[in-house]
Protein backbone atom coordinates (compact mmCIF):
# COMPACT_ATOMS: atom_id res chain seq x y z
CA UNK A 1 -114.38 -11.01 -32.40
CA UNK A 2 -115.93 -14.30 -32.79
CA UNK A 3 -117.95 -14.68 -35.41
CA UNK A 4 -120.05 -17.79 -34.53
CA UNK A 5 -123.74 -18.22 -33.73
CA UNK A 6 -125.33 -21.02 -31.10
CA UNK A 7 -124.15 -21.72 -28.04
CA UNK A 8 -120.76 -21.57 -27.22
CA UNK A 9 -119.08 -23.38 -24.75
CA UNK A 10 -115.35 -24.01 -23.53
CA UNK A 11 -112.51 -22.40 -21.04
CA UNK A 12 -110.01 -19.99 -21.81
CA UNK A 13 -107.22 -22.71 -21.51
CA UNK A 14 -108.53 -24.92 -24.13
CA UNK A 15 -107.44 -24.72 -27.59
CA UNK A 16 -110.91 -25.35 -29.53
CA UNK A 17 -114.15 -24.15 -28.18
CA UNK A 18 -117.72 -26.08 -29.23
CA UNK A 19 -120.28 -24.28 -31.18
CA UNK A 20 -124.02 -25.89 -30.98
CA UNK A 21 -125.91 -24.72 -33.46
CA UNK A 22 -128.78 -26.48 -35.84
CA UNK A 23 -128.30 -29.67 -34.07
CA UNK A 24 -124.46 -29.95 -35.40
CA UNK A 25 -121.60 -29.31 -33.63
CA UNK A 26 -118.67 -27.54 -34.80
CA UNK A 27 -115.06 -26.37 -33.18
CA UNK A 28 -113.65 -22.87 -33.39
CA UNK A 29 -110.57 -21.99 -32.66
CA UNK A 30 -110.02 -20.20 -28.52
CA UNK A 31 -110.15 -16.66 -29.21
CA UNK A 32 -108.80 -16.22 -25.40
CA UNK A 33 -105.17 -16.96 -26.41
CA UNK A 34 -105.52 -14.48 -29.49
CA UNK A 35 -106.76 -11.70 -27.47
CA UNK A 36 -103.85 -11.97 -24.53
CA UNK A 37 -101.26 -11.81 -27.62
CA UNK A 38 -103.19 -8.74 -29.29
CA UNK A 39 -103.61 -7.22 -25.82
CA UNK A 40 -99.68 -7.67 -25.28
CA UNK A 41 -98.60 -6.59 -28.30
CA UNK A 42 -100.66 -3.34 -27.65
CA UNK A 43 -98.84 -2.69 -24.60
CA UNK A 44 -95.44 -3.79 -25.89
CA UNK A 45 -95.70 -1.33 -28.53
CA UNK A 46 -97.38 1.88 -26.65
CA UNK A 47 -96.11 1.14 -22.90
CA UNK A 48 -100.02 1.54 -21.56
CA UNK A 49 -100.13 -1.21 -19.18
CA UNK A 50 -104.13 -1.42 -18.25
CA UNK A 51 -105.73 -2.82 -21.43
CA UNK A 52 -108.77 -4.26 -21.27
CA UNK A 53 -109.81 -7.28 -23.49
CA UNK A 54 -113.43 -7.99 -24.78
CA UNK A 55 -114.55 -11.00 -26.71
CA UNK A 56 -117.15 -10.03 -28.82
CA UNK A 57 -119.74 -12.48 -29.93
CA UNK A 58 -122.79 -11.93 -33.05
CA UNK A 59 -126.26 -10.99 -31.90
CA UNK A 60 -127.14 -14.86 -32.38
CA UNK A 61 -124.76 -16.41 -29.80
CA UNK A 62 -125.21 -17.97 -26.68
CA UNK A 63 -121.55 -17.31 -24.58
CA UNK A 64 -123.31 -18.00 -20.79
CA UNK A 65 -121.45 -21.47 -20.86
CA UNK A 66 -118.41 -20.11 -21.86
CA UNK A 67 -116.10 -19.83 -19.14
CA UNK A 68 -113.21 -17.12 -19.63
CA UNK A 69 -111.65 -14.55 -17.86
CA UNK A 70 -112.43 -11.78 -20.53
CA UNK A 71 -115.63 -9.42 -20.81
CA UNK A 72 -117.97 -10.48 -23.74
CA UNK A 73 -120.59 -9.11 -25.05
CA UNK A 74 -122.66 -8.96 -28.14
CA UNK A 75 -122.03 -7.08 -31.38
CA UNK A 76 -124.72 -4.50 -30.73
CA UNK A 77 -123.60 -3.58 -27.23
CA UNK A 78 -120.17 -2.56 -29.06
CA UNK A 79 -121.53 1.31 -29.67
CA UNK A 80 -121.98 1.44 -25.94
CA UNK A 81 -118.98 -0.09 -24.82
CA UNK A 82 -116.91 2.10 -26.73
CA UNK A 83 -118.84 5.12 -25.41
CA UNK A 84 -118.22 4.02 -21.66
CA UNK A 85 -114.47 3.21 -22.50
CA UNK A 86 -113.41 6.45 -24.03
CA UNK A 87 -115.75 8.88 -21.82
CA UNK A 88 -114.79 11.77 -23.96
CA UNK A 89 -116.01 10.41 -27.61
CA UNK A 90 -119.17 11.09 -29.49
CA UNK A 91 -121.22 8.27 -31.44
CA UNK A 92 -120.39 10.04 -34.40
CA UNK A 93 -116.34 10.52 -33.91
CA UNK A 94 -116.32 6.50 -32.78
CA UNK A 95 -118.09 5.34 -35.83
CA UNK A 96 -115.92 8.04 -37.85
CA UNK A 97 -112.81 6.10 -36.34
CA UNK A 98 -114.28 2.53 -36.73
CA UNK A 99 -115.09 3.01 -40.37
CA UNK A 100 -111.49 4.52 -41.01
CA UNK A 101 -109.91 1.46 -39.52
CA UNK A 102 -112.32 -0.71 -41.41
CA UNK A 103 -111.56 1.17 -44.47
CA UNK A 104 -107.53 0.57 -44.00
CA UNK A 105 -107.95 -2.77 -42.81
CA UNK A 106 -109.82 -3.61 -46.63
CA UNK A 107 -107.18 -1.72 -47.98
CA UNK A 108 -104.32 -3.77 -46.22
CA UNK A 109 -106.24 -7.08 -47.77
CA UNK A 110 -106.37 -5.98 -51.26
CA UNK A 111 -102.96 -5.05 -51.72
CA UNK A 112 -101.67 -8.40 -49.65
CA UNK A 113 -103.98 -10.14 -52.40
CA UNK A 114 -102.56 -8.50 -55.10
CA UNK A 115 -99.01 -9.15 -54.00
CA UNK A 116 -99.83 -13.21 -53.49
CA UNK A 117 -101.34 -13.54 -56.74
């Protein structure tokens, strides 16, 4: 997920990508390189070898520059995606999934801030 709005432009290889937006320019860290080490951890861990990647970009950005490898697409295409990718799953048991992840992934941060104060 990158969280960034403008236009976004860079390659996969490149460590920092460029983010236009409001007439300044900032650089974000490559989320390519991130995604092939989640996507091989994944299989490392479960043995599935066919994962597919997809960087996914806010409602606001512009990613046609940015030349990569991966799928992207925009935050509110996710629903859909997720619908096409599991076939089987209804709106209702994705979201049901999404907000339990969500809900352990807030959990996770609390208790690592806790344990760092």
């Amino acid at each position: 997920i990158v969280h960034s709005k403008g236009e976004i432009t860079g390659k996969d290889k490149d460590k920092y990508w460029i983010v236009h937006r409001d007439k300044k320019t900032y650089r974000i860290p490559s989320a390519s390189s991130l995604l092939q080490q989640h996507i091989d951890t994944i299989k490392k861990q479960t043995g599935i070898q066919h994962i597919e990647g997809v960087l996914m970009f806010p409602d606001g950005a512009d990613f046609t520059k940015l030349k990569t490898v991966w799928n992207t697409n925009k935050y509110s295409e996710l629903l859909q995606i997720l619908k096409n990718g599991t076939g089987a799953m209804t709106t209702m048991e994705i979201e049901a999934c999404f907000s339990k992840c969500t809900e352990n992934l807030n959990k996770k941060k609390k208790k690592t801030l806790f344990t760092s104060l």
